[in-house]
N, C-alpha and C. Protein backbone atom coordinates (compact mmCIF):
# COMPACT_ATOMS: atom_id res chain seq x y z
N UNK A 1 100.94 129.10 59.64
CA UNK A 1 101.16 127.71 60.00
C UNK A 1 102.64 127.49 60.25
N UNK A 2 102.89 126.94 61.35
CA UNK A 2 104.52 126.50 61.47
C UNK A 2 104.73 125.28 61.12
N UNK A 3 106.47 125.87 60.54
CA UNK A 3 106.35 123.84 60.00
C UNK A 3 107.01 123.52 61.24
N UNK A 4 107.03 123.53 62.19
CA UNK A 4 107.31 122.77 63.72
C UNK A 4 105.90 122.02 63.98
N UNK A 5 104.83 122.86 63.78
CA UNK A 5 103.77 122.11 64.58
C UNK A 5 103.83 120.66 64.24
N UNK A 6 103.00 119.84 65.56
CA UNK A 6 103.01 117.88 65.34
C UNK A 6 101.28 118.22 64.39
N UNK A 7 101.86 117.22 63.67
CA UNK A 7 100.83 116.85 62.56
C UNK A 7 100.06 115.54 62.98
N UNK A 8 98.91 115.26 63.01
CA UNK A 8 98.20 113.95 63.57
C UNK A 8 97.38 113.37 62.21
N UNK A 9 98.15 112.09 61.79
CA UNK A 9 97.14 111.64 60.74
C UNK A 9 96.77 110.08 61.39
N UNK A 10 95.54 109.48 60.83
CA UNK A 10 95.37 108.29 60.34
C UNK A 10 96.05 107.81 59.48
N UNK A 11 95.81 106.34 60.07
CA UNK A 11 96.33 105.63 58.59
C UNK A 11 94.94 104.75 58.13
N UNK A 12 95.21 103.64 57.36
CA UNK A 12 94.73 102.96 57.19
C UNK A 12 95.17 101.63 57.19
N UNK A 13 95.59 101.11 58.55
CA UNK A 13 95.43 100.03 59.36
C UNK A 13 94.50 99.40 59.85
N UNK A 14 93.81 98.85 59.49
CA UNK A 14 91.89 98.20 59.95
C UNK A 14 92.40 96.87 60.70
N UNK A 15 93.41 96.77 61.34
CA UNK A 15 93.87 95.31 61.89
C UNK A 15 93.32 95.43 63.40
N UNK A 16 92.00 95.38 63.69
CA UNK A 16 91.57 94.99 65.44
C UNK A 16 90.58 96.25 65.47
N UNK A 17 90.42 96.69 64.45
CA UNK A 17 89.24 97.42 64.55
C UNK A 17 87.49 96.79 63.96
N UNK A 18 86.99 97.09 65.17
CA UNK A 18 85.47 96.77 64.62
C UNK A 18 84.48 97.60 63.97
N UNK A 19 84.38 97.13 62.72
CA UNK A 19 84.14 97.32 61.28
C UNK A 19 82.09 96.95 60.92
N UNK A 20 81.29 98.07 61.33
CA UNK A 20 80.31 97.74 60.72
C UNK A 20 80.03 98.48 59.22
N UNK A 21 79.16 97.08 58.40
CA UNK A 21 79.02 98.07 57.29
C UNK A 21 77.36 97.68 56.97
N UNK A 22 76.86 99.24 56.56
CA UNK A 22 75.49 98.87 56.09
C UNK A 22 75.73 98.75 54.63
N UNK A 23 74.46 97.93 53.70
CA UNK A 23 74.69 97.81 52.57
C UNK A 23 73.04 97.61 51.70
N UNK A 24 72.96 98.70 51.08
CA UNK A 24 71.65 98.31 50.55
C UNK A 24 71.45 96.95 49.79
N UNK A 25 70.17 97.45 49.58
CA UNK A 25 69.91 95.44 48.12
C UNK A 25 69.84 96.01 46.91
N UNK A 26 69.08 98.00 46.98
CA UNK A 26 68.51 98.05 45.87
C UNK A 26 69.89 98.79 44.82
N UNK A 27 69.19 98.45 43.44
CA UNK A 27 70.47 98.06 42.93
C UNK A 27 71.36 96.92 43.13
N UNK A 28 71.45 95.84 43.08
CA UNK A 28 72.03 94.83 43.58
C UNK A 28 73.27 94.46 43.28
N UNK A 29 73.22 94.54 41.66
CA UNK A 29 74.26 94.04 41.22
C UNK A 29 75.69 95.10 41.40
N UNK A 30 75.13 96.26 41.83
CA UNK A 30 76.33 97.63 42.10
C UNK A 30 76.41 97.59 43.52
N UNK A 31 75.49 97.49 44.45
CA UNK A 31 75.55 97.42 45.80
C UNK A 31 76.68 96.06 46.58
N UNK A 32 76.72 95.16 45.58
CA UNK A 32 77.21 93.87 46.22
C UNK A 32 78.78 93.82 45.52
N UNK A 33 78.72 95.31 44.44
CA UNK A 33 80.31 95.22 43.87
C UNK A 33 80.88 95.92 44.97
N UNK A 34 80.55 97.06 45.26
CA UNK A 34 80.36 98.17 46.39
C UNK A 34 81.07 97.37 47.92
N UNK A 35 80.19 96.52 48.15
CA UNK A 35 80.73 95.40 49.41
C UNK A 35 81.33 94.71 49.49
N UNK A 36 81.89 94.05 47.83
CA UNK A 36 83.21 93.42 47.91
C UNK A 36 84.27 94.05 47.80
N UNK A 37 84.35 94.90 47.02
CA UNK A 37 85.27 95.87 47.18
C UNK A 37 85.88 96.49 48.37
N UNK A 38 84.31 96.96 49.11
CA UNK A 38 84.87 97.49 50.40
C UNK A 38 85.57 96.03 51.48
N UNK A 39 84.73 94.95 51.21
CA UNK A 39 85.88 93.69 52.38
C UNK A 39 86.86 93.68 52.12
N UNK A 40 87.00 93.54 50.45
CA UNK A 40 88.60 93.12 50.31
C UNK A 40 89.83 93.87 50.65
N UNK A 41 89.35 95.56 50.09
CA UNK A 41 90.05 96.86 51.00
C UNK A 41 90.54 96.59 51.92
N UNK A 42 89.74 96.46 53.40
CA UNK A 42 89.51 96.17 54.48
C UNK A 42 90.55 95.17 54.78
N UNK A 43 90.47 94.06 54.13
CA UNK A 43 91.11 93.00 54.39
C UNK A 43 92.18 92.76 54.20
N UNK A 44 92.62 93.88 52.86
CA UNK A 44 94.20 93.70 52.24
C UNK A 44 94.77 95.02 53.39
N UNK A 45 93.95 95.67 53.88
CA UNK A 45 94.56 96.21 55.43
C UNK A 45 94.36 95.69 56.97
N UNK A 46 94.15 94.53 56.32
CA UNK A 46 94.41 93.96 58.29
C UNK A 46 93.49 93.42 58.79
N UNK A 47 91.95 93.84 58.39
CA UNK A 47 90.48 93.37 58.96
C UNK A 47 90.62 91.98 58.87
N UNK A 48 89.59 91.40 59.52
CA UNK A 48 89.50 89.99 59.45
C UNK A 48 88.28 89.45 59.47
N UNK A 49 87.54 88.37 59.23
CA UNK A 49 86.36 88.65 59.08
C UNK A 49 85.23 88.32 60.24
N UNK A 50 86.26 88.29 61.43
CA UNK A 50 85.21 88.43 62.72
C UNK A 50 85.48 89.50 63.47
N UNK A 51 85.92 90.68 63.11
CA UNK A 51 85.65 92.01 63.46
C UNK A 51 84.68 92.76 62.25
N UNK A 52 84.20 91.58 61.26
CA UNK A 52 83.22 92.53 60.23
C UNK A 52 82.01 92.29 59.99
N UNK A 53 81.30 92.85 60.50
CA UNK A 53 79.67 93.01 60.51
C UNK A 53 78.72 94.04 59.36
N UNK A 54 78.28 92.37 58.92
CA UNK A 54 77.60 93.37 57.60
C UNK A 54 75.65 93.34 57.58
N UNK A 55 75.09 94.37 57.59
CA UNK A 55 73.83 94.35 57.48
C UNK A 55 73.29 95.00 56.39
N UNK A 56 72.82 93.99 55.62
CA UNK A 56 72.25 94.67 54.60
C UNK A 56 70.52 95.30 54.51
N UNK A 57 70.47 96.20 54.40
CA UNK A 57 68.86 97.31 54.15
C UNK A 57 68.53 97.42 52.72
N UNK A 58 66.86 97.75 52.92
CA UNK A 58 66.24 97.68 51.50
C UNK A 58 66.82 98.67 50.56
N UNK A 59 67.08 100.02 51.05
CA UNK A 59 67.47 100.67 50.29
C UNK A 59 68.45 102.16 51.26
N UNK A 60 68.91 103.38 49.91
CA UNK A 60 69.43 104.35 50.49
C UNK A 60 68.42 104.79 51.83
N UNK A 61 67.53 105.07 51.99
CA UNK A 61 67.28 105.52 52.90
C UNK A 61 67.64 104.79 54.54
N UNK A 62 67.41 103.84 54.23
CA UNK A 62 67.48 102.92 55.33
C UNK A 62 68.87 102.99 56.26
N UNK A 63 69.92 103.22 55.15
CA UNK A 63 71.29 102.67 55.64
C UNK A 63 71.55 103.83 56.51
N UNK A 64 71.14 105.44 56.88
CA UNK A 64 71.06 105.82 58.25
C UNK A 64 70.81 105.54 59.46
N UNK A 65 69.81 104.50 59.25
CA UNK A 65 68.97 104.22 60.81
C UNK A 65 69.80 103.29 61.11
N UNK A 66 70.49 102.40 60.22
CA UNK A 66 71.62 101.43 60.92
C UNK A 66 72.44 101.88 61.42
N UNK A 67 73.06 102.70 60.80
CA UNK A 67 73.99 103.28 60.96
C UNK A 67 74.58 103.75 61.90
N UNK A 68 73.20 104.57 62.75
CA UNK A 68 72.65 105.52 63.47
C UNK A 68 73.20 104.75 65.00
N UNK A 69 71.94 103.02 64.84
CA UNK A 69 72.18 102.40 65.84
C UNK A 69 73.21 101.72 66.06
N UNK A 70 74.29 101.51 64.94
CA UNK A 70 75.47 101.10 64.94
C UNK A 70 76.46 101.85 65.88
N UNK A 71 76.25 103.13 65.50
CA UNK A 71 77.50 104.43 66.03
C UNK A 71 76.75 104.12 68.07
N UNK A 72 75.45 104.12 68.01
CA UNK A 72 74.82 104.40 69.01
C UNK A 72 75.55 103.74 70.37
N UNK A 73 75.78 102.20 69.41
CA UNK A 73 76.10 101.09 70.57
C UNK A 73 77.38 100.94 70.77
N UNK A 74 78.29 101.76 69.72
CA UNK A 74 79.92 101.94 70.62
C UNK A 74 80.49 100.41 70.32
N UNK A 75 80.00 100.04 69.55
CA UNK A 75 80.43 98.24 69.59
C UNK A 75 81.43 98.56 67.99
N UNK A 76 80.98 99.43 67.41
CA UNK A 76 82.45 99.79 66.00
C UNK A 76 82.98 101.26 65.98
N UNK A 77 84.16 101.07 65.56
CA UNK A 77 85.17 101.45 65.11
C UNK A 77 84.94 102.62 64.24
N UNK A 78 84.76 101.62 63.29
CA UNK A 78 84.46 102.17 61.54
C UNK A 78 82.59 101.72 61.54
N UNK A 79 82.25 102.75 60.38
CA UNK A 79 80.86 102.04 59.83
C UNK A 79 81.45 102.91 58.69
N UNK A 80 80.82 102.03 57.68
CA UNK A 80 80.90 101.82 55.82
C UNK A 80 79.49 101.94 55.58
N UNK A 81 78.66 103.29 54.88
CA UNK A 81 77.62 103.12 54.50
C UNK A 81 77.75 102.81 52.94
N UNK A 82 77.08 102.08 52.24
CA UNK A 82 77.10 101.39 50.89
C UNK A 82 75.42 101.77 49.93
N UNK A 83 75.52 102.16 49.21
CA UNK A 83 74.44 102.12 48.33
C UNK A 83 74.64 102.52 47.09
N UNK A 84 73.58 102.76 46.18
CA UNK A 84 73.42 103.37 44.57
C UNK A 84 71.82 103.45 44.68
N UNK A 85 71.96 105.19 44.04
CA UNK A 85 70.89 105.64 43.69
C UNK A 85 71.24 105.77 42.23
N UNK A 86 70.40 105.81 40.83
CA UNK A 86 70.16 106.03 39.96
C UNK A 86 68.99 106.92 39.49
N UNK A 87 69.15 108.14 38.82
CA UNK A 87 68.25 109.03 38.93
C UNK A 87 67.60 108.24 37.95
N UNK A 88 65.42 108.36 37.66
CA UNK A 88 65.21 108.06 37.30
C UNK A 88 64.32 109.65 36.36
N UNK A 89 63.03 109.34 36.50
CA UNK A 89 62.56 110.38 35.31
C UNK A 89 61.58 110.86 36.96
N UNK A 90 61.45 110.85 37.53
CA UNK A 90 60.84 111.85 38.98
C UNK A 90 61.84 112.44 39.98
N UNK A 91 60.95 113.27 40.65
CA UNK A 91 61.94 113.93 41.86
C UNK A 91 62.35 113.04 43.00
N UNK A 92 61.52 111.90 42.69
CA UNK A 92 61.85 110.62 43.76
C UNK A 92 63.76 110.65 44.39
N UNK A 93 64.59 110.58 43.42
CA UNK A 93 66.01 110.50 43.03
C UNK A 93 66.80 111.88 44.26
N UNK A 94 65.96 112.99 44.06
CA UNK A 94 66.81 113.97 45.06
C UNK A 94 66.08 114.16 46.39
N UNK A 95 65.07 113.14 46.41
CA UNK A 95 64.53 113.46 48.34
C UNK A 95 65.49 111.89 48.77
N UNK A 96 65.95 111.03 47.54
CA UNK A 96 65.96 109.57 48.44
C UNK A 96 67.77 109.78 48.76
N UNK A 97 68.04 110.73 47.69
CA UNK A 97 69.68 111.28 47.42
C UNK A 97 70.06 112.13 49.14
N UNK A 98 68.88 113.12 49.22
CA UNK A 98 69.25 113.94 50.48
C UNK A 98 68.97 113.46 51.70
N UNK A 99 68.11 112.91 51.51
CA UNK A 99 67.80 111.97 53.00
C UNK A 99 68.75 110.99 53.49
N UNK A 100 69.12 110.22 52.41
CA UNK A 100 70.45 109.55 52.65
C UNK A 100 72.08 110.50 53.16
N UNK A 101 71.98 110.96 52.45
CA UNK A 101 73.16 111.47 52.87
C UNK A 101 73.27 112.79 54.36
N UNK A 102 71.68 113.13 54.18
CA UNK A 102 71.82 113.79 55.47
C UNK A 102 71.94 112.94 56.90
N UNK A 103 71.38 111.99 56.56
CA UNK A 103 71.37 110.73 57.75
C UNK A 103 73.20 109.93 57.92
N UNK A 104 73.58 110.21 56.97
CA UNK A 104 75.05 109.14 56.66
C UNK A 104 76.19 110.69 57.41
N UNK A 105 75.56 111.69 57.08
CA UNK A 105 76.50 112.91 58.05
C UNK A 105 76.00 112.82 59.29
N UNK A 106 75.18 112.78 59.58
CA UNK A 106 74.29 113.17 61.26
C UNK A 106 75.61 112.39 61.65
N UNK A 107 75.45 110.76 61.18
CA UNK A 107 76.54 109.81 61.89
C UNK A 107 77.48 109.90 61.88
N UNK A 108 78.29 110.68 60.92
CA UNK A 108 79.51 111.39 60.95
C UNK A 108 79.85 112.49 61.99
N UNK A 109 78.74 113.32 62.22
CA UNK A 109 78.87 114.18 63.25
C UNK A 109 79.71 114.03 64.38
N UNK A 110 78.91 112.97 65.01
CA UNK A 110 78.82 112.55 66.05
C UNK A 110 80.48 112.73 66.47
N UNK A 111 81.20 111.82 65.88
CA UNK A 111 82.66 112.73 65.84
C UNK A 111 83.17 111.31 66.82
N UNK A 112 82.86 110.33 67.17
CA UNK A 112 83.51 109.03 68.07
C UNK A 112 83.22 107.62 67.04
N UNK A 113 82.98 107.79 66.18
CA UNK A 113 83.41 106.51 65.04
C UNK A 113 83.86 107.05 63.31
N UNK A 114 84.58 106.81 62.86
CA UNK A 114 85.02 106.49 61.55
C UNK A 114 84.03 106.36 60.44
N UNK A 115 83.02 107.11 59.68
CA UNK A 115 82.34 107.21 58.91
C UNK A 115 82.91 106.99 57.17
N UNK A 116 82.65 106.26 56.78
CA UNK A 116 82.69 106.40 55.44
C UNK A 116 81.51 106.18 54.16
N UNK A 117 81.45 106.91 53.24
CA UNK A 117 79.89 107.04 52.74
C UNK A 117 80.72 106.52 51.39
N UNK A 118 79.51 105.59 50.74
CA UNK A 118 80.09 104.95 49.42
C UNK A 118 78.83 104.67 49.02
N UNK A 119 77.96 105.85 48.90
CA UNK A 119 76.48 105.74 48.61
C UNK A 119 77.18 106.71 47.38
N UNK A 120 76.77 105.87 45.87
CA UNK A 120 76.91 106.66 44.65
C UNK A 120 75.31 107.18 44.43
N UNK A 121 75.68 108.33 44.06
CA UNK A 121 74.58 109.16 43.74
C UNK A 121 74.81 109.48 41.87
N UNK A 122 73.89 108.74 40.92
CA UNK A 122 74.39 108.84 39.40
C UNK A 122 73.46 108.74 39.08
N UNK A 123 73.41 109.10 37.15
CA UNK A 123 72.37 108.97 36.51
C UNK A 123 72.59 108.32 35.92
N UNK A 124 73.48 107.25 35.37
CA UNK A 124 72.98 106.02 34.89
C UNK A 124 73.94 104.96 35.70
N UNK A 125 73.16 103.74 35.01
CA UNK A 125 73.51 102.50 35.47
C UNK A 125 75.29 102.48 34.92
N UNK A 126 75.28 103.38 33.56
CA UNK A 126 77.37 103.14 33.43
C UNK A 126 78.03 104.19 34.47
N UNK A 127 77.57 104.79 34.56
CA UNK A 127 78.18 105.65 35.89
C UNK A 127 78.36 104.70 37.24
N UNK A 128 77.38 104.09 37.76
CA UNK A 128 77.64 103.42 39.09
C UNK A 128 78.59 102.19 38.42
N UNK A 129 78.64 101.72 37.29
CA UNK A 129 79.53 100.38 37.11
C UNK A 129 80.65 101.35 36.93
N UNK A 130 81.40 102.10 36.41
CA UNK A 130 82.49 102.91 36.27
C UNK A 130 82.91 103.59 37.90
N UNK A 131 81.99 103.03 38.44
CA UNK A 131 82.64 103.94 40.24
C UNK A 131 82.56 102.49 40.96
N UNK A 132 82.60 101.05 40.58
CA UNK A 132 82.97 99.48 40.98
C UNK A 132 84.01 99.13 40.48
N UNK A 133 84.88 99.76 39.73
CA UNK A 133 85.96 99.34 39.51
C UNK A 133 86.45 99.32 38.40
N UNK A 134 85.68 100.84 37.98
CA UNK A 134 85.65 101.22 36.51
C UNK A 134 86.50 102.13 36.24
N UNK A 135 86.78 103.18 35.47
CA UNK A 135 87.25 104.62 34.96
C UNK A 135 87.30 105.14 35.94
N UNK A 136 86.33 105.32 37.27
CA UNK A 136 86.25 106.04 38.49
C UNK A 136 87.22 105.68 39.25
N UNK A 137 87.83 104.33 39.42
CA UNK A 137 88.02 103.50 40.87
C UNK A 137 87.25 103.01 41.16
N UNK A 138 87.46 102.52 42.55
CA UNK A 138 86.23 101.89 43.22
C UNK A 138 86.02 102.33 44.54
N UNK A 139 84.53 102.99 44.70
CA UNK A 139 83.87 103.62 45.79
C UNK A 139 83.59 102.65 47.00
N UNK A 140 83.56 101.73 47.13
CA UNK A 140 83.73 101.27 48.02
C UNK A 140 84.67 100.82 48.76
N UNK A 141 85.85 100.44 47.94
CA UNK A 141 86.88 100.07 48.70
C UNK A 141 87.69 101.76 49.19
N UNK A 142 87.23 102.53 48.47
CA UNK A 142 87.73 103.87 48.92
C UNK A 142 86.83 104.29 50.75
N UNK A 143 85.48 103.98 50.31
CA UNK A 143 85.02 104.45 51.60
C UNK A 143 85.07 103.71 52.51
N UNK A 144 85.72 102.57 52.52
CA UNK A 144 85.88 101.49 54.13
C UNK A 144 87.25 101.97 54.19
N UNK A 145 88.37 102.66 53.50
CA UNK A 145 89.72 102.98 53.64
C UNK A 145 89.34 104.20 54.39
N UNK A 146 88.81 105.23 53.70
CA UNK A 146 88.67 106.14 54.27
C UNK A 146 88.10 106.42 55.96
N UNK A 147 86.68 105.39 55.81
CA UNK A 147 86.48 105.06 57.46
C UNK A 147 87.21 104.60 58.40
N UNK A 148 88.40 104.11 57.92
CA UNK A 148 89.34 103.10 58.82
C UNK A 148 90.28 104.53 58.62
N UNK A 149 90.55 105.36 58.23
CA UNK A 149 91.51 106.38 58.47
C UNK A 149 91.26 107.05 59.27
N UNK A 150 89.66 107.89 59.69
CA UNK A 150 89.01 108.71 60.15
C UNK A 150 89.42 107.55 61.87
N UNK A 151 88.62 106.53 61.82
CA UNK A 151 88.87 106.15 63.53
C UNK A 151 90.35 106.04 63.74
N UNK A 152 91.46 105.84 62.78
CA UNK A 152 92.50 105.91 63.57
C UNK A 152 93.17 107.21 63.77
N UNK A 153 92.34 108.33 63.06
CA UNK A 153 92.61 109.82 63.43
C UNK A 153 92.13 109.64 64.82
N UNK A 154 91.48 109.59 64.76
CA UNK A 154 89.98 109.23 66.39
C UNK A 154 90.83 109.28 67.18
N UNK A 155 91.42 107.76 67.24
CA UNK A 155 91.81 107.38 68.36
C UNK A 155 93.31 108.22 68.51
N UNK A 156 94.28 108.18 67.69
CA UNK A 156 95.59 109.39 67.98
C UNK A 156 94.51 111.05 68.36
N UNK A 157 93.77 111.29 68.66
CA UNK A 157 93.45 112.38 69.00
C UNK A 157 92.87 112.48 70.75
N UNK A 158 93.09 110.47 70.57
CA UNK A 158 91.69 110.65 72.25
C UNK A 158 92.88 111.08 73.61
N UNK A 159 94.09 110.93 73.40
CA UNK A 159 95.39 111.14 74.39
C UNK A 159 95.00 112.69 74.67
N UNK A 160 94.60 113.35 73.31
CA UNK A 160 94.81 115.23 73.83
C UNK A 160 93.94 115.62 74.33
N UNK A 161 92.22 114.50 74.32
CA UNK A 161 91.57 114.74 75.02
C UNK A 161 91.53 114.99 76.76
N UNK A 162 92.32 114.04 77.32
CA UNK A 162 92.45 114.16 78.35
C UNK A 162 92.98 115.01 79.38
């Protein structure tokens, strides 16, 4: 590695970027810490709240297919996927765990919007309150920062495209 080479980062400037976020219900009371967290993030970097579009889905699984059609329509920037799974006593917990998150990468793939995943995957209910603004931090305001870093990598990269 040379230390000459130009280095290309993001920041996290969210000021004129359009900002979708999916947000489950289930779990509610962690899902809706999850989404304030992630606005206020957002907001103490620049967002405003008519570049922010929020749709909320029944659950982890769901928040791919938004997601999906979110990235699809080129209308955002960033997308913020939001949820909490809590393992329970079935295998229910690691098909609803992988399905989600295989769907929340597909949209990452894609490689032309800003992905950030703030789907906690835990086994108890003090684990997801300790990742709202607990002992953990907070996962949501981490993953709308992080999505707003990724598109402004994006966009400092679309010049070398050409």
């Amino acid at each position: 590695m040379s230390l000459d080479a130009p280095t290309l980062t993001g920041t996290v400037d969210a000021a004129g970027l359009r900002i979708g976020i999916v947000a489950s219900r289930f779990n509610e009371t962690i899902t809706n810490a999850l989404l304030d967290g992630a606005i206020l993030a957002l907001k103490d970097h620049g967002a405003t709240d008519d570049f922010i579009t929020t749709v909320r889905v029944a659950g982890a699984l769901e928040i791919g297919t938004i997601a999906q059609r979110m990235a699809k329509s080129h209308a955002y920037d960033v997308i913020v996927c939001l949820g909490c799974v809590i393992r329970g006593g079935t295998a229910h917990f690691d098909y609803v765990c992988q399905g989600a998150m295989d769907a929340i990468n597909h949209v990452a793939e894609r490689g032309d919007v800003g992905v950030g995943n703030g789907v906690l995957t835990v086994d108890t209910l003090l684990q997801a309150q300790e990742r709202t603004g607990g002992a953990h931090g907070h996962k949501g305001a981490e993953a709308a920062l992080t999505a707003v870093e990724v598109a402004r990598a994006l966009q400092n990269l679309e010049p070398l495209a050409e």
